[in-house]
N, C-alpha and C. Protein backbone atom coordinates (compact mmCIF):
# COMPACT_ATOMS: atom_id res chain seq x y z
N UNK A 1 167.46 45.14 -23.41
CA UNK A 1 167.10 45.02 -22.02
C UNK A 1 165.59 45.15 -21.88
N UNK A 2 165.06 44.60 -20.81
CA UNK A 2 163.32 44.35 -20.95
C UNK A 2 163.23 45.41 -20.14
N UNK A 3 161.88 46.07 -19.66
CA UNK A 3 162.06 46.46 -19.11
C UNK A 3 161.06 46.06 -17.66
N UNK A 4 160.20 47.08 -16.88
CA UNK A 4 159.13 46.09 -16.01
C UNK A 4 158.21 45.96 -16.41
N UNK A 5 157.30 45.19 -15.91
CA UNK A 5 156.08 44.96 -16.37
C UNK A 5 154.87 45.88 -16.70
N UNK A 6 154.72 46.10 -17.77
CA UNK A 6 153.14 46.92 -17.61
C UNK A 6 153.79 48.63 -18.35
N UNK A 7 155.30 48.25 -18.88
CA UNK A 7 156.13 50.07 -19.09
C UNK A 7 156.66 49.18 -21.03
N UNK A 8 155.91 50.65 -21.41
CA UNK A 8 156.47 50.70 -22.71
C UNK A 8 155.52 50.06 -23.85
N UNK A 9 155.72 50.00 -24.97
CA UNK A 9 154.70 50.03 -25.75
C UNK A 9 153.92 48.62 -25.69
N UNK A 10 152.17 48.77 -25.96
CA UNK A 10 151.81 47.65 -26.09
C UNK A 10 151.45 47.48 -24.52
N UNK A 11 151.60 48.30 -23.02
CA UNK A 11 151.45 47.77 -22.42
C UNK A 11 150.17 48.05 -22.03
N UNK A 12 149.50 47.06 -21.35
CA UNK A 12 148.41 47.54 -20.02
C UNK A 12 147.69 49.09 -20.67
N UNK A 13 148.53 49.87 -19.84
CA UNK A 13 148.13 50.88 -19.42
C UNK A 13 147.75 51.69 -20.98
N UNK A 14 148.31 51.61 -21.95
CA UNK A 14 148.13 52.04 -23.02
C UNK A 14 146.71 52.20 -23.63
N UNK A 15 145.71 50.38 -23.42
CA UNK A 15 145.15 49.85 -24.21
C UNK A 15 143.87 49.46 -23.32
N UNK A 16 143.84 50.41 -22.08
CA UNK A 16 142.27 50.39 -21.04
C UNK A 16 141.07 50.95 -21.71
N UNK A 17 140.12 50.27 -22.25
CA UNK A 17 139.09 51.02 -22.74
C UNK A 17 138.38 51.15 -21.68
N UNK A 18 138.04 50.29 -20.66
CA UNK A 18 137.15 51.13 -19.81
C UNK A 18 137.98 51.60 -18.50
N UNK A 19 137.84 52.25 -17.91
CA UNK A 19 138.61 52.72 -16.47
C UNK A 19 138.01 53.72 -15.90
N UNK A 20 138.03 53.84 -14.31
CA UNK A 20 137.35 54.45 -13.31
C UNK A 20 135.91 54.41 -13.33
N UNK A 21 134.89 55.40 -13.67
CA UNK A 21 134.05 55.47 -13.01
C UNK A 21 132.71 54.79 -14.33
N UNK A 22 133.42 54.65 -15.90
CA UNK A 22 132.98 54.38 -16.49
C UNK A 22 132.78 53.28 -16.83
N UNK A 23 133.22 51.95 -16.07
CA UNK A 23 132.85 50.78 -15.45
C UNK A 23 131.94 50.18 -15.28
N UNK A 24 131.41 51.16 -14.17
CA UNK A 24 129.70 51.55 -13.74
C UNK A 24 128.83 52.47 -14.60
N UNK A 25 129.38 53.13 -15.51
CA UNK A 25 128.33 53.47 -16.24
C UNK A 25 128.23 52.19 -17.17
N UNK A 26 128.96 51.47 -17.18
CA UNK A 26 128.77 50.08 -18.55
C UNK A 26 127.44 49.30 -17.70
N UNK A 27 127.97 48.99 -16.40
CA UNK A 27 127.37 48.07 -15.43
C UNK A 27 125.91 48.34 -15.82
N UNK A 28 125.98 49.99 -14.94
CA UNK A 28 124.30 50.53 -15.11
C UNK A 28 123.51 50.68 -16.45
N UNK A 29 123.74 51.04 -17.46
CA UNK A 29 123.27 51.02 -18.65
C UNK A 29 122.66 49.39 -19.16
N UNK A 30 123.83 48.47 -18.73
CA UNK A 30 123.30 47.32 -19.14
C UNK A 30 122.37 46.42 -18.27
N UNK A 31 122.27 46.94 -16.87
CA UNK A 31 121.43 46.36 -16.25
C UNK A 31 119.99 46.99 -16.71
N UNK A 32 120.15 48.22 -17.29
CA UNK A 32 118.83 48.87 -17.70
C UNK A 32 117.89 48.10 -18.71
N UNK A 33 119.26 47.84 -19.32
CA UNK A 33 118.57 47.17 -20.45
C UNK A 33 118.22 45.67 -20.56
N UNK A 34 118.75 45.26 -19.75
CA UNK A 34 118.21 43.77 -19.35
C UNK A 34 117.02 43.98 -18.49
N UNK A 35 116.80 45.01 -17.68
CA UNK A 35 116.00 44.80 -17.28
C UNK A 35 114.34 45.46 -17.73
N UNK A 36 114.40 46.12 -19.06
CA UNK A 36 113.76 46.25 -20.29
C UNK A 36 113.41 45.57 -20.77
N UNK A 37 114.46 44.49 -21.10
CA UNK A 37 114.24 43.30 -22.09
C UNK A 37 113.21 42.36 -21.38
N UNK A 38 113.25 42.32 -19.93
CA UNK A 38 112.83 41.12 -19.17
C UNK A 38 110.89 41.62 -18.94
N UNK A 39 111.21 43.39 -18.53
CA UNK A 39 110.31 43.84 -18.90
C UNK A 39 108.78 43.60 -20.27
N UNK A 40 109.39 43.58 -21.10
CA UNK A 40 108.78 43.47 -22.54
C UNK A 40 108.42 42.15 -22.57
N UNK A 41 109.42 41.10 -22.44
CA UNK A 41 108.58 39.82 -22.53
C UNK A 41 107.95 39.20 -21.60
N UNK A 42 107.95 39.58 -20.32
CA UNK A 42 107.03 39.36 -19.05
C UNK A 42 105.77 40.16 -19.71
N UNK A 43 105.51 40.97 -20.31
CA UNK A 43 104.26 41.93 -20.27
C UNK A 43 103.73 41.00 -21.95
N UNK A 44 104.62 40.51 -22.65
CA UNK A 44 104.14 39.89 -23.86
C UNK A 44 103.81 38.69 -23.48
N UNK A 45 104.21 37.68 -22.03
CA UNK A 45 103.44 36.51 -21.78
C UNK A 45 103.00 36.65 -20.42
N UNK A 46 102.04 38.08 -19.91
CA UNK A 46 101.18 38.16 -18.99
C UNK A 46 101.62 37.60 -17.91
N UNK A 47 102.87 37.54 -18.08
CA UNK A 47 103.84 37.62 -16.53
C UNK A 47 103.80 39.05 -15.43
N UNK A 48 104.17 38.69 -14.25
CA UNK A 48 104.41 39.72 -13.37
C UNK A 48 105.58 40.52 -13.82
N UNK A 49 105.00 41.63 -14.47
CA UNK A 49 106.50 42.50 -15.18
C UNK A 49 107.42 43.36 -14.17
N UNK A 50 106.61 43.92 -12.98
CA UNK A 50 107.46 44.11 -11.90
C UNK A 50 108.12 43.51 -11.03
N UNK A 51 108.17 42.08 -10.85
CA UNK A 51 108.64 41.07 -10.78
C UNK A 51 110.46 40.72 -11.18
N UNK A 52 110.04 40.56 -12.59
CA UNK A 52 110.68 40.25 -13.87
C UNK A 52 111.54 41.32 -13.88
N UNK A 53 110.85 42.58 -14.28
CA UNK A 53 111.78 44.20 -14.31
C UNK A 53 112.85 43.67 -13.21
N UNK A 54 112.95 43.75 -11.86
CA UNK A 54 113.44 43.42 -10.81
C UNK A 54 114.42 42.57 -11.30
N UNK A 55 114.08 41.42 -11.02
CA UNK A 55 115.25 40.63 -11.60
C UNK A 55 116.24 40.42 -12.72
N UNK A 56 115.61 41.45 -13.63
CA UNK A 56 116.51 41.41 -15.09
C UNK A 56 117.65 42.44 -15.04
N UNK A 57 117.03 43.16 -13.93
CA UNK A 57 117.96 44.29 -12.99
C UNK A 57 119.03 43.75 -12.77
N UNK A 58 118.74 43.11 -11.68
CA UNK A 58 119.82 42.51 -10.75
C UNK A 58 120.80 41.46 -11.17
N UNK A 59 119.81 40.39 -11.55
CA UNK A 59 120.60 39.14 -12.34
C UNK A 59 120.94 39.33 -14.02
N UNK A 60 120.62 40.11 -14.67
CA UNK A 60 121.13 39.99 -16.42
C UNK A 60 120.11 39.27 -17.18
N UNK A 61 120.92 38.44 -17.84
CA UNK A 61 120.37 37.51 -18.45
C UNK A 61 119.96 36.36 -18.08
N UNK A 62 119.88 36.13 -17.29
CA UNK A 62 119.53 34.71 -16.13
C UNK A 62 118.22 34.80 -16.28
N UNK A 63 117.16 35.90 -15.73
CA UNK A 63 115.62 35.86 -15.75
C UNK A 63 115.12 36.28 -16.92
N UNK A 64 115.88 36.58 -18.11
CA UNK A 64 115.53 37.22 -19.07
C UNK A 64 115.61 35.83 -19.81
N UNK A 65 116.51 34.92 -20.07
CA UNK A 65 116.27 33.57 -20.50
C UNK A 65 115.07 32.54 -20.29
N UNK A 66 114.78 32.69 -18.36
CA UNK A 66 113.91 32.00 -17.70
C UNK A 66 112.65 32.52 -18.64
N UNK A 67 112.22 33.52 -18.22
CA UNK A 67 111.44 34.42 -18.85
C UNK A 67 111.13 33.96 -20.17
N UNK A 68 111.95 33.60 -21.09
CA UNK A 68 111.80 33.47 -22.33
C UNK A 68 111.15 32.50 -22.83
N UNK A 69 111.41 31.16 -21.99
CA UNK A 69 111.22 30.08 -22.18
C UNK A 69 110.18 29.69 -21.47
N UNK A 70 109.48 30.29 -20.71
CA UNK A 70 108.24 30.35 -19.73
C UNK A 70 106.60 30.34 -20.95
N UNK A 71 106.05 29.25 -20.99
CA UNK A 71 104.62 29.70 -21.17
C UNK A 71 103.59 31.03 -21.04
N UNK A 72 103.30 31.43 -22.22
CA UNK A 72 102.55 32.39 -21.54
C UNK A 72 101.21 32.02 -20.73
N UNK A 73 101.22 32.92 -19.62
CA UNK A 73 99.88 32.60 -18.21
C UNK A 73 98.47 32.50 -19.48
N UNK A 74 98.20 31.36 -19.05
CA UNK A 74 96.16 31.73 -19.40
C UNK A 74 95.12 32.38 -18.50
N UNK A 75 94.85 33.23 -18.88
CA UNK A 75 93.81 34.14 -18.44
C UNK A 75 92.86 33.20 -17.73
N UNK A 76 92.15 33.76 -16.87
CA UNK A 76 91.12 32.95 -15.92
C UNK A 76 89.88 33.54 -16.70
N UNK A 77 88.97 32.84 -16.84
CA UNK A 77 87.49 33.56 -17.34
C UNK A 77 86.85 34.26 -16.18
């Protein structure tokens, strides 16, 4: 006999690595670090790194790509 969904071995509930509040600690940690990453190479091609920081925040890897592929600025004499 089966039984319901989500009861007995193998199910769901068994095999949650992340759950409740540690979710958001995944979320926050990795926005940190994207927004590190976006950090470092905005400041290695004389980009606006507070800018950049900002967005690598918010969006991930999206401005951290842009970023990547961006020319570095030439200095004005």
């Amino acid at each position: 006999m089966v039984g319901p969904v989500g009861a007995g071995p193998g199910s769901l509930e068994e095999g949650v690595i992340l759950s409740g509040n540690s979710v958001y600690i995944w979320a926050l940690v990795s926005a940190i670090l994207f927004a590190a990453a976006c950090y470092f190479v905005a400041k290695a091609k004389g980009r606006s790194v507070v800018m950049w920081t900002i967005l690598g925040f918010f969006f991930s890897w999206i401005p951290l790509l842009i970023v990547a592929i961006m020319p570095r600025k030439q200095s004005t004499p």
